[in-house]
C-alpha atoms as a PDB file:
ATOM      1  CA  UNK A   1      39.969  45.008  73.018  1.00  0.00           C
ATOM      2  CA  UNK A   2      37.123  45.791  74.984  1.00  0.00           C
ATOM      3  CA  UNK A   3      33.580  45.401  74.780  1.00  0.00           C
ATOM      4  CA  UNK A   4      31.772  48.577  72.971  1.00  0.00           C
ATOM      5  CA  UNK A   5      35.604  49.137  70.789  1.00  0.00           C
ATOM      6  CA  UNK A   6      34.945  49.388  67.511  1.00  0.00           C
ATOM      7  CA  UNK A   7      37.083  47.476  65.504  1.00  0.00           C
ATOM      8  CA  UNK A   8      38.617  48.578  62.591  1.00  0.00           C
ATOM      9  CA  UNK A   9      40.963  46.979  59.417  1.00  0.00           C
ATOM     10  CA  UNK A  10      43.825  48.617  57.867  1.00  0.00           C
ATOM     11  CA  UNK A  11      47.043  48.622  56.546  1.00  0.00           C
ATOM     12  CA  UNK A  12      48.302  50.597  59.206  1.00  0.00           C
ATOM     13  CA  UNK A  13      52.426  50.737  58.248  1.00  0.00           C
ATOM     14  CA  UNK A  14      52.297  49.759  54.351  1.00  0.00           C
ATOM     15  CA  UNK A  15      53.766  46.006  54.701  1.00  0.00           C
ATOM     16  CA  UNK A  16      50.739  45.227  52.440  1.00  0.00           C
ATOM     17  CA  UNK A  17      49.245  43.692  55.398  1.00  0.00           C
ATOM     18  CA  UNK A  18      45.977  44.561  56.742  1.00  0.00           C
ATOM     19  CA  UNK A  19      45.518  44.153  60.128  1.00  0.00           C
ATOM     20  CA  UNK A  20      43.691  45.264  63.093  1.00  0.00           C
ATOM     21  CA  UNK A  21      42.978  48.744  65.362  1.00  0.00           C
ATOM     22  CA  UNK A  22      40.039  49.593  67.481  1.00  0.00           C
ATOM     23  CA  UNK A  23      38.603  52.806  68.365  1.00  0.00           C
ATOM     24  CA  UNK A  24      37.591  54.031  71.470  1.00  0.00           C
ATOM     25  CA  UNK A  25      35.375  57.045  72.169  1.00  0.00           C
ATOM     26  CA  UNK A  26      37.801  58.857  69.864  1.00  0.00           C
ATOM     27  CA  UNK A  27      40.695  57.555  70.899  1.00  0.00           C
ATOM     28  CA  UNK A  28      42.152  55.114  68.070  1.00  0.00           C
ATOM     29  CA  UNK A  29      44.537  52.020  69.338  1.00  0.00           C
ATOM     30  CA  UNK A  30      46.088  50.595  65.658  1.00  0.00           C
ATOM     31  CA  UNK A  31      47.986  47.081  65.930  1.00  0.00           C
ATOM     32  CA  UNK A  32      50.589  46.379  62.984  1.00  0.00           C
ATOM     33  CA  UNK A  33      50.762  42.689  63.296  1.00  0.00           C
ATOM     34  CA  UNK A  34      47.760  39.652  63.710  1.00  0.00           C
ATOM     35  CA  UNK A  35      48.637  39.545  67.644  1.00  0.00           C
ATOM     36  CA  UNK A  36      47.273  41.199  70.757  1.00  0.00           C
ATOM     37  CA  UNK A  37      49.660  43.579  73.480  1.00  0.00           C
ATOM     38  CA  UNK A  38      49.702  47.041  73.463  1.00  0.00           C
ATOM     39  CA  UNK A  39      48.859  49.162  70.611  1.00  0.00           C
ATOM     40  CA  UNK A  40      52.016  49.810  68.360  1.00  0.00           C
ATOM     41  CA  UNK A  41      49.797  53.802  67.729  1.00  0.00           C
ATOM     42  CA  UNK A  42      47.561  55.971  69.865  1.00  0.00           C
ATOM     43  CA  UNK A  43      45.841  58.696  68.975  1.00  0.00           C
ATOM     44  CA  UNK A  44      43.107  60.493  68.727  1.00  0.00           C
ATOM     45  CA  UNK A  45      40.825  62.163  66.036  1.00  0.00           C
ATOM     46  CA  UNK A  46      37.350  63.554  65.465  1.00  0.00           C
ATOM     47  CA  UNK A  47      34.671  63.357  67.522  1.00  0.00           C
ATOM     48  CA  UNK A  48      32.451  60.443  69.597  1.00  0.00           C
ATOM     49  CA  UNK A  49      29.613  60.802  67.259  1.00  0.00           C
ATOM     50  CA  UNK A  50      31.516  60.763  64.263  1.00  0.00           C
ATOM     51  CA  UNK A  51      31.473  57.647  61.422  1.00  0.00           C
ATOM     52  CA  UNK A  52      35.136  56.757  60.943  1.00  0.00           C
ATOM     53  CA  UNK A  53      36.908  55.925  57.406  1.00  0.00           C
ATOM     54  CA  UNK A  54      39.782  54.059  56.693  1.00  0.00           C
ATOM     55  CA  UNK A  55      41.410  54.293  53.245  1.00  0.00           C
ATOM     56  CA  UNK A  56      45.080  55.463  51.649  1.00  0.00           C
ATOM     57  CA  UNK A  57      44.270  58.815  50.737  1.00  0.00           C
ATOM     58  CA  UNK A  58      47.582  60.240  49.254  1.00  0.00           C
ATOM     59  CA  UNK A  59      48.135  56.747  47.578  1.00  0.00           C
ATOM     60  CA  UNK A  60      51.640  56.394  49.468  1.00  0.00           C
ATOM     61  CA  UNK A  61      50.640  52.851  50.735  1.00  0.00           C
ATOM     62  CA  UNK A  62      49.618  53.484  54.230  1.00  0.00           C
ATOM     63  CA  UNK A  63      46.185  53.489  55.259  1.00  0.00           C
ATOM     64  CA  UNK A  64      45.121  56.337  57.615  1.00  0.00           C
ATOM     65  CA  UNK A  65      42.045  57.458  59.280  1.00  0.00           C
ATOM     66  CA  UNK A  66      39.196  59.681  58.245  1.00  0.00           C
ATOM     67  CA  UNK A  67      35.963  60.788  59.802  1.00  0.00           C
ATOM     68  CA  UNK A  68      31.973  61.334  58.162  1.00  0.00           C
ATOM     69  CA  UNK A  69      30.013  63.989  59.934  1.00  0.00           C
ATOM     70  CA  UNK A  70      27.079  64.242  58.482  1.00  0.00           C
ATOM     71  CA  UNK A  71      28.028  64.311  54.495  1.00  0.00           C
ATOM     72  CA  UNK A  72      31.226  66.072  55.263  1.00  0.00           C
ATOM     73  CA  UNK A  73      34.600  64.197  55.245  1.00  0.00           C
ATOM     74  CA  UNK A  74      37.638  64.735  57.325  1.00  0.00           C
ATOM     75  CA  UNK A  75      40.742  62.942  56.151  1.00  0.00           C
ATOM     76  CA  UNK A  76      44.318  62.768  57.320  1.00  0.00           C
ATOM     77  CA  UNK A  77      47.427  61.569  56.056  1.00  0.00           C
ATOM     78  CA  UNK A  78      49.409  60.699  59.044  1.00  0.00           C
ATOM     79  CA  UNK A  79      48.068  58.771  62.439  1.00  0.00           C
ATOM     80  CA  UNK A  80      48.086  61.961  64.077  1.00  0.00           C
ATOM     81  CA  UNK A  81      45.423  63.942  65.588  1.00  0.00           C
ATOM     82  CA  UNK A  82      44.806  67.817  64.048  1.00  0.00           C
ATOM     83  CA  UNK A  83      43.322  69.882  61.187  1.00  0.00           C
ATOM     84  CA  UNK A  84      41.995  67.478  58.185  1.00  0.00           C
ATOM     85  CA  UNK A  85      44.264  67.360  55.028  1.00  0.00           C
ATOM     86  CA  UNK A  86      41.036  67.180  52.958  1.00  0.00           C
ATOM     87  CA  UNK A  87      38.141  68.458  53.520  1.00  0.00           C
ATOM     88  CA  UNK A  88      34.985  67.788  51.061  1.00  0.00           C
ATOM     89  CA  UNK A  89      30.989  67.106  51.228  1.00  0.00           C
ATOM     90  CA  UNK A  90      29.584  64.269  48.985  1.00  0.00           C
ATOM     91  CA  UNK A  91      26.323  62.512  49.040  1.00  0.00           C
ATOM     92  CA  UNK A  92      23.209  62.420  51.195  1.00  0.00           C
ATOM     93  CA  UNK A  93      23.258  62.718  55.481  1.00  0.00           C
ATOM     94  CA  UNK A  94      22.051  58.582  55.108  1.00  0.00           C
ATOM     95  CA  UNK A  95      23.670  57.488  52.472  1.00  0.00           C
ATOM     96  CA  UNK A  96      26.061  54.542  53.270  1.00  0.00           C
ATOM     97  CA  UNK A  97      29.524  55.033  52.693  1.00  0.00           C
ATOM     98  CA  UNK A  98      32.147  52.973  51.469  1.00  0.00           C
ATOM     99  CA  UNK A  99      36.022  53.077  50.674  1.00  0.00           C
ATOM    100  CA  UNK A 100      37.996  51.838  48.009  1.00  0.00           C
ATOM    101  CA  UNK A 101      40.318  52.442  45.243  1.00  0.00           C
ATOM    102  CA  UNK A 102      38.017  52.068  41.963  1.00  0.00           C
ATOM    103  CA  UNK A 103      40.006  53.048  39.577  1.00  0.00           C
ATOM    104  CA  UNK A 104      43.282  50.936  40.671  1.00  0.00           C
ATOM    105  CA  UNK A 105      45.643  54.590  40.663  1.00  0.00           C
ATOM    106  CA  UNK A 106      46.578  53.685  44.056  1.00  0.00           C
ATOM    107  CA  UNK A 107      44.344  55.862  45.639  1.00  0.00           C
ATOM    108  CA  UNK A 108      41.359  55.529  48.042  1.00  0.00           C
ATOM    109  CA  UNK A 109      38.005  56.961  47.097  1.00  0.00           C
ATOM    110  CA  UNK A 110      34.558  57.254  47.966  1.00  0.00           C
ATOM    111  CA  UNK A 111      31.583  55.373  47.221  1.00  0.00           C
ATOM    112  CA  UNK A 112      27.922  56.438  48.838  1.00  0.00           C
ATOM    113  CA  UNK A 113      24.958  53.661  48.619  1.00  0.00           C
ATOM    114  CA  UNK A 114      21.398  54.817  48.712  1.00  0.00           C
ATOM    115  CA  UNK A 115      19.466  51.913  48.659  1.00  0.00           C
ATOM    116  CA  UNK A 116      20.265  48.941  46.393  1.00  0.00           C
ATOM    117  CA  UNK A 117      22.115  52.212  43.966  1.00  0.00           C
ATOM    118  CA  UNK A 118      26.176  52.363  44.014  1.00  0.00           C
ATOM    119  CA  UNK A 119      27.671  56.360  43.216  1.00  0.00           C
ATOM    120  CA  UNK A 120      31.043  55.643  42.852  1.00  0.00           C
ATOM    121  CA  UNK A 121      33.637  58.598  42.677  1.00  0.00           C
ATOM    122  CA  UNK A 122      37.335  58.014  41.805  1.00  0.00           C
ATOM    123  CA  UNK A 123      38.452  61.671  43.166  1.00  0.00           C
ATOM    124  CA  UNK A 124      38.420  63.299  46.777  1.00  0.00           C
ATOM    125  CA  UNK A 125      35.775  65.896  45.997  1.00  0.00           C
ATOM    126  CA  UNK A 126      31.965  66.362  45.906  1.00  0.00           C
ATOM    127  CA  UNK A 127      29.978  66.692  42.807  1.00  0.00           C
ATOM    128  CA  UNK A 128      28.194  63.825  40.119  1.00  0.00           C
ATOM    129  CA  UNK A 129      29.300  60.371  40.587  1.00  0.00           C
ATOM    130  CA  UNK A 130      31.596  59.098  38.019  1.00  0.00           C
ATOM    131  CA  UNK A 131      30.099  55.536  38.133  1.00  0.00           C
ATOM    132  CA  UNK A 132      26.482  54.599  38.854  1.00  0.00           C
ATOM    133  CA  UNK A 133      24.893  51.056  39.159  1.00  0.00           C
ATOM    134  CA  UNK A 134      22.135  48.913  41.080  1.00  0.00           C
ATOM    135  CA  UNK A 135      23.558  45.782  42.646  1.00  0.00           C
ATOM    136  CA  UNK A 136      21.914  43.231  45.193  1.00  0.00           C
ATOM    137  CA  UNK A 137      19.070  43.776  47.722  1.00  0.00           C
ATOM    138  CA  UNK A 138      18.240  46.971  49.803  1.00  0.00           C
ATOM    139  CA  UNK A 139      18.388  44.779  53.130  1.00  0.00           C
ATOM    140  CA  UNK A 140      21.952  43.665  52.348  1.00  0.00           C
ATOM    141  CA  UNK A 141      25.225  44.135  54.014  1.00  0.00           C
ATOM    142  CA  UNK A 142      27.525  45.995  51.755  1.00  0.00           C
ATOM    143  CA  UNK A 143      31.928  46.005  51.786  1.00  0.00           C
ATOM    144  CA  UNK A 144      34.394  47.091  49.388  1.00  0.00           C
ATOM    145  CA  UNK A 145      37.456  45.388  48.997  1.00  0.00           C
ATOM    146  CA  UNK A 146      39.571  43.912  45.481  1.00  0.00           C
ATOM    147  CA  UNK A 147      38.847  40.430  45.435  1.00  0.00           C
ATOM    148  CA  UNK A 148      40.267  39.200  42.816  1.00  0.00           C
ATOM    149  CA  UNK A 149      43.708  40.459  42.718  1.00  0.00           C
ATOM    150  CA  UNK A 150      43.808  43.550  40.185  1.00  0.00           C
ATOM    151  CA  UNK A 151      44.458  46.045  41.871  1.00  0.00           C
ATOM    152  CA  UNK A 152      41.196  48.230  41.889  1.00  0.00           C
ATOM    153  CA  UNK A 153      38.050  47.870  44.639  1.00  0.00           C
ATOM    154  CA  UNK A 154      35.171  46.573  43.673  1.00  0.00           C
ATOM    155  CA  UNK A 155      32.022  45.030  46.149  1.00  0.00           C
ATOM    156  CA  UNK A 156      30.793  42.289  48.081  1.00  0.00           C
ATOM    157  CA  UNK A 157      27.080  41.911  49.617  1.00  0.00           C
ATOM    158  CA  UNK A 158      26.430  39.899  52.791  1.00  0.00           C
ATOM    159  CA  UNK A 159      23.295  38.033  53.268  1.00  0.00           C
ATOM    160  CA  UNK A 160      22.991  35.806  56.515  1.00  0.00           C
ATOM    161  CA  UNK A 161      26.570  34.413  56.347  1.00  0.00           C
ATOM    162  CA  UNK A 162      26.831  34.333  52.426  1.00  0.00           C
ATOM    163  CA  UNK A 163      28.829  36.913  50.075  1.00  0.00           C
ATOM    164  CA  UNK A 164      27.998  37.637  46.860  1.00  0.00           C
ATOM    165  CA  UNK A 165      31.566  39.048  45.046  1.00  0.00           C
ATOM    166  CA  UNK A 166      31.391  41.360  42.130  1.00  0.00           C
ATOM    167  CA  UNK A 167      35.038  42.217  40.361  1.00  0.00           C
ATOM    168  CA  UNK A 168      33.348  45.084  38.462  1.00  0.00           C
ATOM    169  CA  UNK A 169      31.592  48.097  39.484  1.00  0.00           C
ATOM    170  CA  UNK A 170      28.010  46.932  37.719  1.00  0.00           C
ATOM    171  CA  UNK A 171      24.859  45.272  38.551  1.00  0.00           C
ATOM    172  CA  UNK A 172      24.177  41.771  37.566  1.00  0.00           C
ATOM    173  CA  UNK A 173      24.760  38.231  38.804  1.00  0.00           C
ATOM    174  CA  UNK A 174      27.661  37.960  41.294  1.00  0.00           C
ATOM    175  CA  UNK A 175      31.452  36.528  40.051  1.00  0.00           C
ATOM    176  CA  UNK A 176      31.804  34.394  43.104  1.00  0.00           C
ATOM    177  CA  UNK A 177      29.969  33.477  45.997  1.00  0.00           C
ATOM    178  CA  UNK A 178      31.815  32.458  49.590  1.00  0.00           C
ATOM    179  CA  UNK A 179      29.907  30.935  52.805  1.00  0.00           C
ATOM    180  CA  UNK A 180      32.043  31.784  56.310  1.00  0.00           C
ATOM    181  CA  UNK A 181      30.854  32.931  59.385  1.00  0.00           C
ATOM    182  CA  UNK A 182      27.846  32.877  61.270  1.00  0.00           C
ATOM    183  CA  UNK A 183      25.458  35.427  60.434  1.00  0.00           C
ATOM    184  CA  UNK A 184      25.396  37.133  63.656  1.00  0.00           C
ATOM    185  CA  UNK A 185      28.976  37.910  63.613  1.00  0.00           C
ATOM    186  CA  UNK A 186      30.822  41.243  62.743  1.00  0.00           C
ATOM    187  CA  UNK A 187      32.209  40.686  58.726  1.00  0.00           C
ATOM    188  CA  UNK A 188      35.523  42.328  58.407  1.00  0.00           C
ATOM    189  CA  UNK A 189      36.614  42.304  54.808  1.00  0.00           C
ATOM    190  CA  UNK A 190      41.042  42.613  54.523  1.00  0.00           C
ATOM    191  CA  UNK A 191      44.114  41.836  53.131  1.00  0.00           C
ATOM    192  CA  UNK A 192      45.434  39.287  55.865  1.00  0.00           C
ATOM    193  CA  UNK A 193      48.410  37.716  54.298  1.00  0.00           C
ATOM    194  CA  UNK A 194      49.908  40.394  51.679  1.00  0.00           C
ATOM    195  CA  UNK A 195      48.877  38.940  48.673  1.00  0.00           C
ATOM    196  CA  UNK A 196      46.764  41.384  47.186  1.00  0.00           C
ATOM    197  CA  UNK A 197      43.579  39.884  47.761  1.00  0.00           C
ATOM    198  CA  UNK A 198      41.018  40.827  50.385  1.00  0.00           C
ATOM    199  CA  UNK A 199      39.179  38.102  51.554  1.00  0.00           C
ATOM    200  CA  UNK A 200      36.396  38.240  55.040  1.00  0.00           C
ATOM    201  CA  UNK A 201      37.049  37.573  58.224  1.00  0.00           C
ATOM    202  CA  UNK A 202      34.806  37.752  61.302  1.00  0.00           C
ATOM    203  CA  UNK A 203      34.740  39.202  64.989  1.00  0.00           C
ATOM    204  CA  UNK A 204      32.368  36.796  67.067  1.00  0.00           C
ATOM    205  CA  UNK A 205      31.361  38.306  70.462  1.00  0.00           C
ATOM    206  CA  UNK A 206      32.781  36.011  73.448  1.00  0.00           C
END
């Protein structure tokens, strides 16, 4: 990895083991084990200025890659360059996006945050959200991951080096709270050890 790589988390070849990939310009370099070396896939997709998305979008296990250009998706199935398998617009140009399966069917979804305001949707297409609530603090730090096991996403907000863990999709207090980290590192939020819980990790500049 390189300085300026963006690094990204993903079950990459369905073990049920997230690990680790960078990208590159738009060049993507996707590692299927918690080691360095050579990447196990190249390739590339989408453009430099693009926002890139990680999720299972056919729901066969395997995370692949997607791209946000402005409040248009691109998403493939395969780690291959080439036309996008679905194609859709949802939200606002600065709404923050996140991935996750909400409705635990297998399948990855999105999820746009204006604000401290969650619009969840639970099917690869525009239109009304199918889930709408108002959790944490405008300045926070949001990530979607399942936390405690079930099977469905829900979300976590960072604060300094504090995460408040929600297991539903609604507002209130938070279900669990975990301290790691400094707060000037990178929070990456996976599924490290196949157990079906995603729990953070960090990347710390050397």
């Amino acid at each position: 990895m390189r300085a300026g790589d963006e690094v990204l988390v993903g079950d990459w070849d369905g073990d049920g083991i997230d690990t680790l990939g960078v990208r590159r310009g738009n060049t993507l370099f996707l590692r299927n084990s918690h080691a360095g070396g050579t990447a196990d896939v190249t390739f590339n997709y989408g453009r430099v200025g693009d926002e890139i998305l990680i999720g299972d979008w056919d729901g066969n296990g395997t995370d692949t890659l997607g791209v946000r250009r402005g409040n248009t998706l691109f998403l493939r199935n395969s780690h291959a360059g080439g036309t996008a398998d679905v194609t859709f617009n949802y939200g606002r140009v600065g709404d923050e996006i996140l991935i996750g399966d909400w409705d635990g069917n297998g399948i990855d979804t999105v999820t746009v945050r204006r604000g401290s305001v969650f619009y969840v949707i639970d099917a690869l297409v525009g239109g009304n959200a199918d889930t709408e609530f108002a959790y944490g603090r405008v300045g926070d730090d949001a990530f979607a991951g399942d936390f405690d096991g079930d099977g469905a996403d829900t979300f976590a907000l960072r604060r300094g080096n504090q995460f408040f863990i929600k297991n539903s999709l609604s507002g209130g207090p938070a279900d669990s709270t975990v301290v790691y980290g400094r707060a000037s590192d990178r929070p990456l939020i996976g599924d490290w050890d196949g157990d079906g819980i995603d729990t953070p990790g960090v990347n710390r500049a050397g």
